[in-house]
N, C-alpha and C. Protein backbone atom coordinates (compact mmCIF):
# COMPACT_ATOMS: atom_id res chain seq x y z
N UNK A 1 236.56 174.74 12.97
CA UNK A 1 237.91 174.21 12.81
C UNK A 1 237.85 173.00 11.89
N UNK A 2 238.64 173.11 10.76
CA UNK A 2 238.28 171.61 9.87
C UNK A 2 239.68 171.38 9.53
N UNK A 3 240.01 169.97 9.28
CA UNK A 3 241.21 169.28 9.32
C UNK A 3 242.27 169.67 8.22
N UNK A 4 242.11 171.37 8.10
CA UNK A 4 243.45 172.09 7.46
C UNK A 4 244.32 172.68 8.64
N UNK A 5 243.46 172.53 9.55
CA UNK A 5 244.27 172.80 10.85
C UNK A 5 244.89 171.80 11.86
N UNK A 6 244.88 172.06 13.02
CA UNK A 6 245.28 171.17 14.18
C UNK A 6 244.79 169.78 14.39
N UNK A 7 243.62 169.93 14.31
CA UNK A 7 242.45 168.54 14.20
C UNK A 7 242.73 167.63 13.24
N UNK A 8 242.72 166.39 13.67
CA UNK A 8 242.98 165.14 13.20
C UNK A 8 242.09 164.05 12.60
N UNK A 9 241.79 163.59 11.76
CA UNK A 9 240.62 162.14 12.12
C UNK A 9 240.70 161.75 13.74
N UNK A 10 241.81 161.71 13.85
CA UNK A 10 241.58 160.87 15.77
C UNK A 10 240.92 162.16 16.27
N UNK A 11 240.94 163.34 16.48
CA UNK A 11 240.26 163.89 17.15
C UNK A 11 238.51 163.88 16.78
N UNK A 12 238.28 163.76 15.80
CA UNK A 12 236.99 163.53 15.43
C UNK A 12 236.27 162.32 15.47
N UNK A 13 237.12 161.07 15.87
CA UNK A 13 236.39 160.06 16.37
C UNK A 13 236.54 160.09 17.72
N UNK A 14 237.65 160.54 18.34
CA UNK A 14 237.37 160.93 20.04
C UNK A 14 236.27 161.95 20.58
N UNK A 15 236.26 162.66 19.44
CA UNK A 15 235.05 163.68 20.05
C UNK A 15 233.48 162.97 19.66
N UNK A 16 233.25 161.69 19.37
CA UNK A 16 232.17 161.32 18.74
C UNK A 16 232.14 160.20 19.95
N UNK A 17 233.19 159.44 20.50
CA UNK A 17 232.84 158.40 21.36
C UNK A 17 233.19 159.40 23.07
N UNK A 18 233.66 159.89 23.00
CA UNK A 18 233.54 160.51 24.63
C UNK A 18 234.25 160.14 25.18
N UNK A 19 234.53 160.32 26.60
CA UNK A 19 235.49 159.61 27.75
C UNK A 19 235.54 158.64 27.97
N UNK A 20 236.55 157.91 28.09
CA UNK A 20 237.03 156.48 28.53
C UNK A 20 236.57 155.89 27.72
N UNK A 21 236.43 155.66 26.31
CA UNK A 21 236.46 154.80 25.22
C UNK A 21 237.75 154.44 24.30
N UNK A 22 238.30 153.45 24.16
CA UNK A 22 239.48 153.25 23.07
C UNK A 22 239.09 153.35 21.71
N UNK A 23 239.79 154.18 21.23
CA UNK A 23 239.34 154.12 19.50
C UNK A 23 240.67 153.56 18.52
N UNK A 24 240.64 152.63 17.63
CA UNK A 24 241.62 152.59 16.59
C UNK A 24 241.17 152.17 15.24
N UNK A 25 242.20 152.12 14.92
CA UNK A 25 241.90 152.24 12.93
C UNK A 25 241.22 153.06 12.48
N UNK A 26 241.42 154.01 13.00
CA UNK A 26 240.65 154.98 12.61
C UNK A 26 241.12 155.80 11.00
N UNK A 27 240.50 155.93 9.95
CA UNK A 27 240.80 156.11 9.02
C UNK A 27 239.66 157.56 8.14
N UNK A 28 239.99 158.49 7.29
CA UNK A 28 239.33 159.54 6.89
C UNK A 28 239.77 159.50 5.61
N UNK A 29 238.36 159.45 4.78
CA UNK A 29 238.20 159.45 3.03
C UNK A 29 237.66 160.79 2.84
N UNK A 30 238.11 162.31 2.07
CA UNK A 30 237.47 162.95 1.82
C UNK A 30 238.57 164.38 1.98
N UNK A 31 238.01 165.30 1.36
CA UNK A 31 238.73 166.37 1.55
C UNK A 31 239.15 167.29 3.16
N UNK A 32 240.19 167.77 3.43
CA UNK A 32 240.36 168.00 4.54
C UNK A 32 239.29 169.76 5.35
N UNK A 33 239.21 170.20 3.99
CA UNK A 33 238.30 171.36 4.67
C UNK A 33 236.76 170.53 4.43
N UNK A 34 236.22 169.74 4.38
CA UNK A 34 235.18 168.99 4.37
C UNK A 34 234.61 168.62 5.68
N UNK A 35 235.07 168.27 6.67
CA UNK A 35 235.66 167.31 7.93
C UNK A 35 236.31 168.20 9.17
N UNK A 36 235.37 169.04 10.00
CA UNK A 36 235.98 169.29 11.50
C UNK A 36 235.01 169.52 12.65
N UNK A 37 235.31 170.07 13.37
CA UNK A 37 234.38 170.71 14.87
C UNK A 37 233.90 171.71 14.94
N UNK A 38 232.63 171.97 15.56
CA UNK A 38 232.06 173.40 16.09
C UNK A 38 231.61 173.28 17.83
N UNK A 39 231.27 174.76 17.74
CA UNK A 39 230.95 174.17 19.22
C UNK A 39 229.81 175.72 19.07
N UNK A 40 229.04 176.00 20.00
CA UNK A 40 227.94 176.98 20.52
C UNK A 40 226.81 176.98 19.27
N UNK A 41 226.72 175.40 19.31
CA UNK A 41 225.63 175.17 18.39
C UNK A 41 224.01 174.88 18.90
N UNK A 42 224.34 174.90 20.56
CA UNK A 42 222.56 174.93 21.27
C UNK A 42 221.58 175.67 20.51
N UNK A 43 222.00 176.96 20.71
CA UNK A 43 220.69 178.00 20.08
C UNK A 43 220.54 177.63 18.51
N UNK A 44 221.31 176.94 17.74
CA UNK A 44 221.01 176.94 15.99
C UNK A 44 221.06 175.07 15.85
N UNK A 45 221.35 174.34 15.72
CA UNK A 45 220.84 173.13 15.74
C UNK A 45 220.07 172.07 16.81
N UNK A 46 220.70 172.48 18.32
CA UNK A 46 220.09 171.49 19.26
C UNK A 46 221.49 171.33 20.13
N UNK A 47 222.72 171.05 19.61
CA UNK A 47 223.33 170.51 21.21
C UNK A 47 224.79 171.50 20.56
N UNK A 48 225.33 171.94 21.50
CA UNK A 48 226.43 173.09 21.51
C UNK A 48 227.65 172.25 20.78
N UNK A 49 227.93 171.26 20.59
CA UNK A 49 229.55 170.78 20.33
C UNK A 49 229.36 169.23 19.68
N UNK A 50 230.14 169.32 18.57
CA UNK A 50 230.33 168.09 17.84
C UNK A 50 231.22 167.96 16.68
N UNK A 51 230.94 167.42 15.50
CA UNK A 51 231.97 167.43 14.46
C UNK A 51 230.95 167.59 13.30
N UNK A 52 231.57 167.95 12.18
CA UNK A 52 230.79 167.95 11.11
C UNK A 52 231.58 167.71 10.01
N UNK A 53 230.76 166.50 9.15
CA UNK A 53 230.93 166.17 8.10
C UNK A 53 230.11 166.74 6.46
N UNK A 54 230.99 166.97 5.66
CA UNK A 54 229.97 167.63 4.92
C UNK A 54 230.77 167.11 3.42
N UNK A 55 229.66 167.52 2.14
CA UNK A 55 230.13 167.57 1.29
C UNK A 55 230.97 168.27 0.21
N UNK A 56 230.62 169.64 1.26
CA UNK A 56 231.00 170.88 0.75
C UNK A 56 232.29 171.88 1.91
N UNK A 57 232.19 172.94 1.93
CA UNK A 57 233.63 173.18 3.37
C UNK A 57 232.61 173.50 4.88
N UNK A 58 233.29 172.79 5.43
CA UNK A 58 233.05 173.03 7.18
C UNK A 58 232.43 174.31 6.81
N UNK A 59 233.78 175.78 6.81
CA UNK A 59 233.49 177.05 7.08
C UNK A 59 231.66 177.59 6.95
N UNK A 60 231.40 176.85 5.23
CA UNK A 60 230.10 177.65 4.86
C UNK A 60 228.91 176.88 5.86
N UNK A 61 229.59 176.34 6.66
CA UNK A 61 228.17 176.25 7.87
C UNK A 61 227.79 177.02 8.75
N UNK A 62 228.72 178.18 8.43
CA UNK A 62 228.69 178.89 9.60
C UNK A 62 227.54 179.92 9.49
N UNK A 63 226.93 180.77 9.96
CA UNK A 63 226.13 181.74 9.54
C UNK A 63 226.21 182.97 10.04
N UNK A 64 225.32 184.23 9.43
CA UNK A 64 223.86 183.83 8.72
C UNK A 64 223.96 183.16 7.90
N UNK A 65 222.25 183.30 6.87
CA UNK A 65 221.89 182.37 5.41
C UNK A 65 222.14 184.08 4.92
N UNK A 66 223.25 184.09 3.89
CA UNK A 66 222.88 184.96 2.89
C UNK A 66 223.20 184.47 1.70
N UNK A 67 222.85 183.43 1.39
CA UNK A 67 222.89 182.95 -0.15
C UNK A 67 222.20 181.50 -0.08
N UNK A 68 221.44 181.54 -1.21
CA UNK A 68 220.77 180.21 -1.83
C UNK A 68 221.35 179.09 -2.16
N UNK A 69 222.36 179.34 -2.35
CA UNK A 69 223.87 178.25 -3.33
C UNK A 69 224.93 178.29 -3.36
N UNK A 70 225.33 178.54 -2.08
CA UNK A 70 226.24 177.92 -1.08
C UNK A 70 226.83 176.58 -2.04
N UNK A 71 228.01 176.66 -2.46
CA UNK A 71 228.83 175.53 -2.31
C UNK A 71 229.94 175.39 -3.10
N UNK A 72 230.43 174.10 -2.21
CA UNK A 72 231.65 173.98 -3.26
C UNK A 72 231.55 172.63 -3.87
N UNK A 73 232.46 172.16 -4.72
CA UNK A 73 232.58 171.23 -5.92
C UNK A 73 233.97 170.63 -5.58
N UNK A 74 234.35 169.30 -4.54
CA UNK A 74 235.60 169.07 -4.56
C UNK A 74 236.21 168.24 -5.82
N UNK A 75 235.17 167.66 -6.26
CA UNK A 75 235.89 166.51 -7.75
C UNK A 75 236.25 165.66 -7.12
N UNK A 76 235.41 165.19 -5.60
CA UNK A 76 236.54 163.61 -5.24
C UNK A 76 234.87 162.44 -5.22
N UNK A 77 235.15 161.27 -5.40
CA UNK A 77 234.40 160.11 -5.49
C UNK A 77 233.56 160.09 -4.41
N UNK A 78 232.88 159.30 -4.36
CA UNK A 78 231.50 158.61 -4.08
C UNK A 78 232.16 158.02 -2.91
N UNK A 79 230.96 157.12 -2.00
CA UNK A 79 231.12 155.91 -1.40
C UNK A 79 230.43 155.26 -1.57
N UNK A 80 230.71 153.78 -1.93
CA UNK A 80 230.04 152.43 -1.92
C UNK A 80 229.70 152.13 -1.08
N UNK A 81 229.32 152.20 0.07
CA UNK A 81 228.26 152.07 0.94
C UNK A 81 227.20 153.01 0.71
N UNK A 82 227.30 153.91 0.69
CA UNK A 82 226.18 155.07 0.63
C UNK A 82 225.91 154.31 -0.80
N UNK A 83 226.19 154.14 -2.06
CA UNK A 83 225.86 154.02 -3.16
C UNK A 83 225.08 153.01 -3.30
N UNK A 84 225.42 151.91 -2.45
CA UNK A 84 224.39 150.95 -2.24
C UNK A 84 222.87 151.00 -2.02
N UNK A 85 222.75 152.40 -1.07
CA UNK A 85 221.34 152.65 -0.48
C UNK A 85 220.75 153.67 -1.45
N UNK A 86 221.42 154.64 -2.51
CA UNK A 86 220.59 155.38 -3.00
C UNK A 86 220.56 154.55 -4.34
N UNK A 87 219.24 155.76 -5.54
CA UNK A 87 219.64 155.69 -7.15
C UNK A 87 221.37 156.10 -8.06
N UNK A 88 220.96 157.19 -7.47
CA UNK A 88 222.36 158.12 -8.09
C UNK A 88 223.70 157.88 -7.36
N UNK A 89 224.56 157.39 -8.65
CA UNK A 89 226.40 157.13 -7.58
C UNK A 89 226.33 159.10 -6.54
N UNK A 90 226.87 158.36 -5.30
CA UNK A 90 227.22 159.84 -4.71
C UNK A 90 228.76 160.30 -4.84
N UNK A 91 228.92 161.52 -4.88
CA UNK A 91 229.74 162.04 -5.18
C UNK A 91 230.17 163.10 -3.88
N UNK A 92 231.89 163.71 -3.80
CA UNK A 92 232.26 164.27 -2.80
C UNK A 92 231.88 163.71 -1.31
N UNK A 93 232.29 162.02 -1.25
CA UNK A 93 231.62 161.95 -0.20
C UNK A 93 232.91 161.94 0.98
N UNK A 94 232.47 162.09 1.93
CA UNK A 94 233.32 162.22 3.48
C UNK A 94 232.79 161.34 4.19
N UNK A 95 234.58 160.55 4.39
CA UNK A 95 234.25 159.20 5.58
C UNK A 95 235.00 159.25 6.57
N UNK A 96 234.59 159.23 7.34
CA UNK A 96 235.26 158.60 8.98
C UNK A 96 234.67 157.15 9.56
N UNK A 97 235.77 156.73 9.39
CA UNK A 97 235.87 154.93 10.06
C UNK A 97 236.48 154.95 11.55
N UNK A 98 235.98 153.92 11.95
CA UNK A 98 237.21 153.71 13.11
C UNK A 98 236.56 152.70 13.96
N UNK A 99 237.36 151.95 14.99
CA UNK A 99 236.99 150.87 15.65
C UNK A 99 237.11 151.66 17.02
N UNK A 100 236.14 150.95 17.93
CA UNK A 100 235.54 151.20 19.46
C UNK A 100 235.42 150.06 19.65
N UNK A 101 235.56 149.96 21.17
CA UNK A 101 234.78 148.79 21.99
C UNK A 101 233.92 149.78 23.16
N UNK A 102 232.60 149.44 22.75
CA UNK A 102 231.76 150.12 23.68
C UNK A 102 232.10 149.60 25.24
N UNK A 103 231.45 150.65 26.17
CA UNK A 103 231.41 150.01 27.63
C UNK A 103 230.04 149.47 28.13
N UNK A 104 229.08 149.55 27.18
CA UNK A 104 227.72 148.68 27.51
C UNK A 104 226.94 147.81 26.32
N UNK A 105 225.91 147.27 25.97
CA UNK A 105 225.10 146.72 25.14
C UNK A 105 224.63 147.41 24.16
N UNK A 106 224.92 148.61 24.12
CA UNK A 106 224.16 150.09 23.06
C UNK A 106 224.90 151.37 22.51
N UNK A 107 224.80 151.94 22.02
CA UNK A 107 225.45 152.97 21.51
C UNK A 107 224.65 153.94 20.89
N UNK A 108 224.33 155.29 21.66
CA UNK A 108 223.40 156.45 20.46
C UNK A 108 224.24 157.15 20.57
N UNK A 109 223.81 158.05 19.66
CA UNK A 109 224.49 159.24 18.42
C UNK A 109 223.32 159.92 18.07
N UNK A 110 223.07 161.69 18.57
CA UNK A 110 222.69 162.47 17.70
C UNK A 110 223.46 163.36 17.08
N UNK A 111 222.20 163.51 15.88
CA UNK A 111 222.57 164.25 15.04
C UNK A 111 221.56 165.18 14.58
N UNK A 112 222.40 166.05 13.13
CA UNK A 112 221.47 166.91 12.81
C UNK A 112 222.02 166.83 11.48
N UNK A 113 221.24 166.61 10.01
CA UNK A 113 221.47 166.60 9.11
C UNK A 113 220.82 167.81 8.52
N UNK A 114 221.42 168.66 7.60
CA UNK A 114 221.32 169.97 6.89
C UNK A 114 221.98 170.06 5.65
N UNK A 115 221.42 170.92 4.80
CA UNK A 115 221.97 171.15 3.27
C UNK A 115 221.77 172.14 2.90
N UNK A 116 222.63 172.34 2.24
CA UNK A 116 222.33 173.82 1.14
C UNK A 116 221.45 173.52 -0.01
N UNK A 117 221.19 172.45 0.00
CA UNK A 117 220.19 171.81 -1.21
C UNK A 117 218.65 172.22 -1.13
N UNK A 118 217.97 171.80 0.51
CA UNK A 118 217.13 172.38 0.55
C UNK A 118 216.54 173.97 -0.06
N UNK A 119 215.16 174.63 -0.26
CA UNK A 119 214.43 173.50 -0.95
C UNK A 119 214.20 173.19 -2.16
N UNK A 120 215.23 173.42 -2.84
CA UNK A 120 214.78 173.88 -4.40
C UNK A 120 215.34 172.55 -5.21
N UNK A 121 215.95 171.69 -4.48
CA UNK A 121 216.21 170.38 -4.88
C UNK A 121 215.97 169.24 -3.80
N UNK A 122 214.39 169.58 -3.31
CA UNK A 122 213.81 168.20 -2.82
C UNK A 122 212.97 168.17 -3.94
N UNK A 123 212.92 166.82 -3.88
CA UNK A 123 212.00 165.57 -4.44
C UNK A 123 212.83 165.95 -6.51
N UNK A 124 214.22 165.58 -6.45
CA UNK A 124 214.51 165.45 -7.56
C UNK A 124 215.89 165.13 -7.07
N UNK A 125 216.98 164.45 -8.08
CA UNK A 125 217.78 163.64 -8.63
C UNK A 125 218.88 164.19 -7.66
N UNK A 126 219.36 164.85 -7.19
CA UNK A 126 220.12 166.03 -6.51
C UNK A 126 219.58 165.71 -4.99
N UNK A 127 220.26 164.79 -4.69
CA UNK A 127 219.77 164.32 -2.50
C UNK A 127 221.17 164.22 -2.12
N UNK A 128 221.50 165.03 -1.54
CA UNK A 128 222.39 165.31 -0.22
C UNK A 128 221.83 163.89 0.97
N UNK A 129 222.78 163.17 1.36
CA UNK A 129 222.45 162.13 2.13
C UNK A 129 223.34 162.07 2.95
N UNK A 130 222.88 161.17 4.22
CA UNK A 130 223.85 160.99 5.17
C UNK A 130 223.66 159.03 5.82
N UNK A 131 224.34 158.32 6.40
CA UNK A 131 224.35 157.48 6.88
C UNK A 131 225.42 157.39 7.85
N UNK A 132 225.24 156.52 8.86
CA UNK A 132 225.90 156.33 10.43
C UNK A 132 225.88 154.46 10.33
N UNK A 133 227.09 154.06 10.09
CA UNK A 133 227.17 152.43 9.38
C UNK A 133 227.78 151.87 11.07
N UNK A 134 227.46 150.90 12.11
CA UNK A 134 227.85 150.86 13.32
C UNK A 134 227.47 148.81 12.72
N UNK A 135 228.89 148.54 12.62
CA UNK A 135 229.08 146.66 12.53
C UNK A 135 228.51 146.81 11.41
N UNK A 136 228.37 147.44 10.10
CA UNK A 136 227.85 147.69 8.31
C UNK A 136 226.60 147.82 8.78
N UNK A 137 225.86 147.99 9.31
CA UNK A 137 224.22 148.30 9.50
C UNK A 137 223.83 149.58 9.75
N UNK A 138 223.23 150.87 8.58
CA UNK A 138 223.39 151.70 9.03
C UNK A 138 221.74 152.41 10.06
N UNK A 139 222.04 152.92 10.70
CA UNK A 139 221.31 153.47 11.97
C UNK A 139 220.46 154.76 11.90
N UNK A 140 221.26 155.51 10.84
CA UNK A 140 220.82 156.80 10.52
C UNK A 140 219.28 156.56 9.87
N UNK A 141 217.83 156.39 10.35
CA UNK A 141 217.01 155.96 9.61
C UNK A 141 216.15 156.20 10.51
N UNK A 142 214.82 157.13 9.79
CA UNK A 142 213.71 157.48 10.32
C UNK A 142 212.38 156.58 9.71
N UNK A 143 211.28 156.82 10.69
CA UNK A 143 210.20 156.61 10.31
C UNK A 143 209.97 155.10 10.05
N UNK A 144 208.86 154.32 9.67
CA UNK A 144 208.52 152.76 9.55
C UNK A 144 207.20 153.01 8.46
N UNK A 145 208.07 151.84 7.58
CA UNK A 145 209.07 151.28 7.27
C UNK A 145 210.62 152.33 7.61
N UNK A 146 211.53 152.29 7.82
CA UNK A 146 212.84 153.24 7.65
C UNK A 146 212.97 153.13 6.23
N UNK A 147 213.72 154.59 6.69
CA UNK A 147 214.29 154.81 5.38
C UNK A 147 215.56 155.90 5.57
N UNK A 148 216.21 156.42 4.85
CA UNK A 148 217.33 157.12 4.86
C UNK A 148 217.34 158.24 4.68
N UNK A 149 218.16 158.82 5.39
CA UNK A 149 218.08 160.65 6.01
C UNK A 149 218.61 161.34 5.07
N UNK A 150 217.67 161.60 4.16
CA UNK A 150 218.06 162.41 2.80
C UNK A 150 217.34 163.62 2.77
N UNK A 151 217.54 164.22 2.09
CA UNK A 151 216.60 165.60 1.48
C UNK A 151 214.78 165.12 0.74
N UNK A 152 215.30 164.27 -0.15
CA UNK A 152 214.30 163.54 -0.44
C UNK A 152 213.32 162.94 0.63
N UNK A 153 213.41 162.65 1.62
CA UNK A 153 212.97 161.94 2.60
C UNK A 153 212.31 162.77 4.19
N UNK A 154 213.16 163.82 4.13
CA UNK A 154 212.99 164.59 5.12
C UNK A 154 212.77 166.48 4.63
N UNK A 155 211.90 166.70 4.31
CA UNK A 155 211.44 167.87 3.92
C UNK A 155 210.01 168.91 3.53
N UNK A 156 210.52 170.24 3.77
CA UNK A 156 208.69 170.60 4.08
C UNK A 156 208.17 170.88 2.59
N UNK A 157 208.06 169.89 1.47
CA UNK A 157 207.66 169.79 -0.09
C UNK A 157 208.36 170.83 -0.94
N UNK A 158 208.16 170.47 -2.13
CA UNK A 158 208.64 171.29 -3.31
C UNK A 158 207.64 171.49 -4.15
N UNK A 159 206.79 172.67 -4.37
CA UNK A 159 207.17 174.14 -3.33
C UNK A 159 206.97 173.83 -2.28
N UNK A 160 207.93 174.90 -1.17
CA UNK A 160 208.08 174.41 0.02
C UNK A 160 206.53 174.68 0.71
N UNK A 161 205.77 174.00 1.75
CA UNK A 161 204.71 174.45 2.20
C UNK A 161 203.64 173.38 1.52
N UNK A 162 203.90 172.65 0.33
CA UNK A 162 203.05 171.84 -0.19
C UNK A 162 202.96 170.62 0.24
N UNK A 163 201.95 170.00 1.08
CA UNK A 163 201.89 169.00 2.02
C UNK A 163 202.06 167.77 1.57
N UNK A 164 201.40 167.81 0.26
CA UNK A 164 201.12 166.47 -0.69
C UNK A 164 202.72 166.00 -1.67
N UNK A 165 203.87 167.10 -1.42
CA UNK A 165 205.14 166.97 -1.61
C UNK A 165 206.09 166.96 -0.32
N UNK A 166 205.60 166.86 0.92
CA UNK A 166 206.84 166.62 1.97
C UNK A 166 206.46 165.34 2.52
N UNK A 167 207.55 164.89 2.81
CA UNK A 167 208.23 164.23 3.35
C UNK A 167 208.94 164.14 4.92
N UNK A 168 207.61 163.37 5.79
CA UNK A 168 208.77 163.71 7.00
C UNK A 168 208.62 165.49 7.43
N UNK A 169 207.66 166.22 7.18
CA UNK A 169 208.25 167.63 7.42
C UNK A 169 207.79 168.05 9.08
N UNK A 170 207.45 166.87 10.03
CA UNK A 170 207.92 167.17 11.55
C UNK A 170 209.02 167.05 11.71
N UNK A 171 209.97 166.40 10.96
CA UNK A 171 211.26 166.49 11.20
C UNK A 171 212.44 167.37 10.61
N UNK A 172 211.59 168.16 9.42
CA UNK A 172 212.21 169.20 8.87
C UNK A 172 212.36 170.81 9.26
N UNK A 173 213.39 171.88 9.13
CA UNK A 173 213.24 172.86 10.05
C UNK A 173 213.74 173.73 8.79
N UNK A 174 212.49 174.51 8.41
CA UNK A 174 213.04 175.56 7.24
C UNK A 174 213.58 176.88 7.21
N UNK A 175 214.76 176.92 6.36
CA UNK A 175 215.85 178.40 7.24
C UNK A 175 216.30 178.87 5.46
N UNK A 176 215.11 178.09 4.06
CA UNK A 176 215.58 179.01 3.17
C UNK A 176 215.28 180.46 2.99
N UNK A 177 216.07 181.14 2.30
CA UNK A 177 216.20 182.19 2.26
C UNK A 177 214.80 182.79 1.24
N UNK A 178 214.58 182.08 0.27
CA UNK A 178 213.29 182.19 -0.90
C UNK A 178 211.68 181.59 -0.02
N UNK A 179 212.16 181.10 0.92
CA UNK A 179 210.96 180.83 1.77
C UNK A 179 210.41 180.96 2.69
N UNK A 180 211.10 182.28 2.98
CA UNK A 180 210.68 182.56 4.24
C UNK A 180 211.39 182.40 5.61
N UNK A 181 212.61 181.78 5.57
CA UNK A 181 213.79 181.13 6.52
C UNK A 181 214.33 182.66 6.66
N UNK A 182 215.74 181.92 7.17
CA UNK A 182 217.10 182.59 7.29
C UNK A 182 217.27 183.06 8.49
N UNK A 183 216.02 183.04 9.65
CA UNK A 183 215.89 183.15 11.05
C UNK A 183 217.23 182.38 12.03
N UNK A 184 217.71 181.10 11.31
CA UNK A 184 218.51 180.17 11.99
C UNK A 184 220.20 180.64 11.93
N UNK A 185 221.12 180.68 12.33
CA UNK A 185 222.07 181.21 12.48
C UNK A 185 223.04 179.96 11.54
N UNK A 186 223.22 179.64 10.43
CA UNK A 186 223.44 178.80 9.63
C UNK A 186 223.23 179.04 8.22
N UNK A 187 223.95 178.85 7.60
CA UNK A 187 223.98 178.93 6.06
C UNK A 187 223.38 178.18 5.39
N UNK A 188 223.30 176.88 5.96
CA UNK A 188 222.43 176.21 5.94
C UNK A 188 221.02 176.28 5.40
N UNK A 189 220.24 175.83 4.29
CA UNK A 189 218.82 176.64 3.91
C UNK A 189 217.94 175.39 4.42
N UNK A 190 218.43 174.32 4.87
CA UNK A 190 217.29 173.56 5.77
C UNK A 190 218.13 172.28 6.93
N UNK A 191 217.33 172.03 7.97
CA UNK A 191 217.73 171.06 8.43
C UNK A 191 217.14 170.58 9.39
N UNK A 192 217.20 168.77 9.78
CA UNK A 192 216.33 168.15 10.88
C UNK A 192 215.86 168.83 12.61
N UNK A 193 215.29 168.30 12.71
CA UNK A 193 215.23 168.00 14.15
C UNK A 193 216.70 167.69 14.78
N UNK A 194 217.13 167.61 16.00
CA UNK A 194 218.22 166.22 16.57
C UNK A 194 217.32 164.93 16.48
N UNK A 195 218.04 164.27 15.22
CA UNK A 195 217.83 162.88 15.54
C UNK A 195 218.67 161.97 15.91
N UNK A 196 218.43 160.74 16.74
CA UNK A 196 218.94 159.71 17.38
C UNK A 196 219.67 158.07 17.27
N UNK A 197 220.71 158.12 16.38
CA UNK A 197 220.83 156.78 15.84
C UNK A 197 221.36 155.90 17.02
N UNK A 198 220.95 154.84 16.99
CA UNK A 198 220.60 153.75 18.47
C UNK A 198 220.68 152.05 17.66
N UNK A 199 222.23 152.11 18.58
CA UNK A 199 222.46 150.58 17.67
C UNK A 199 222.99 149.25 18.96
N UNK A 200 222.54 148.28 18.69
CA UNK A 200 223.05 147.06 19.87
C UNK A 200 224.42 146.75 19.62
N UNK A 201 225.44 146.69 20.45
CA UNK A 201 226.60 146.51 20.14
C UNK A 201 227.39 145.00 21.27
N UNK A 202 227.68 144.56 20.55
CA UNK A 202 228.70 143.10 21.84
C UNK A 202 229.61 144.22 22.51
């Protein structure tokens, strides 16, 4: 379901903070088939129900993998936050803002980051990225030193299988179609583990 339908930005920051949380200002930068919900996602990413943000449409997340290049091209801008952390301005990006007051000292969030990029554009100019910004500090960040949950960063090398080119590839889960994937119920041609962004909050 993505926000050409019923679904709202408010429903996608209510479905991200849970019961008995207040949410406002909540605000959405990005195309509306970009931006909605799934649910019976246990068996293919890790947890059955959430929202998804993407650069390309909700729908093509759905699966199987029967294509390499998957995507679409909306023609809308970047974000300056994200632009801050990479080389390359990003482009088609999708935002959801909004204000909470937590009910304790902490706040986690998993996730699962995936692309149609994988693998034929890791470790080059072309990184699909994601960040989770909680008080401007973003959270979304693996490994030490951290670093940011990109394609570049999280993947099983280019060619895929080449050790001395991945990145992170305990945390990578390969479902391309040229490599041997397509087992995963997702269109998707790669994606993480569930990872855990974990931030201190007043």
């Amino acid at each position: 379901e993505d926000l050409t339908g019923p679904w709202t930005p408010d429903d996608l920051a209510n479905a991200l903070v849970g019961a008995g949380i207040t949410i406002s200002n909540v605000t959405f930068t990005g195309a509306d088939a970009a931006a909605g919900s799934f649910s019976g996602g246990s068996g293919i990413i890790g947890f059955d129900d959430g929202i998804v943000l993407s650069s390309g449409q909700v729908v093509d997340v759905v699966g199987p993998n029967t294509s390499d290049n998957t995507t679409t091209d909306f023609g809308n801008p970047g974000d300056a936050d994200l632009d801050a952390l990479i080389v390359q301005p990003s482009l088609d990006a999708v935002v959801l803002e909004f204000d909470f007051v937590a009910a304790g000292a902490g706040v986690q969030f998993k996730y699962v980051f995936s692309s149609e990029e994988y693998n034929e554009y890791v470790n080059s100019q072309f990184n699909d990225v994601f960040a989770f910004f909680i008080n401007g500090q973003n959270c979304a960040v693996i490994g030490a030193p951290p670093v940011l949950v990109s394609i570049n960063n999280v993947n099983g090398g280019n060619p895929f299988g080449d050790p001395g080119s991945a990145s992170n590839p305990g945390l990578y889960i390969n479902n391309d179609l040229n490599d041997g994937g397509g087992t995963i119920d997702t269109e998707m041609d790669g994606l993480t583990v569930v990872l855990t962004c974990q931030a201190s909050v007043t």
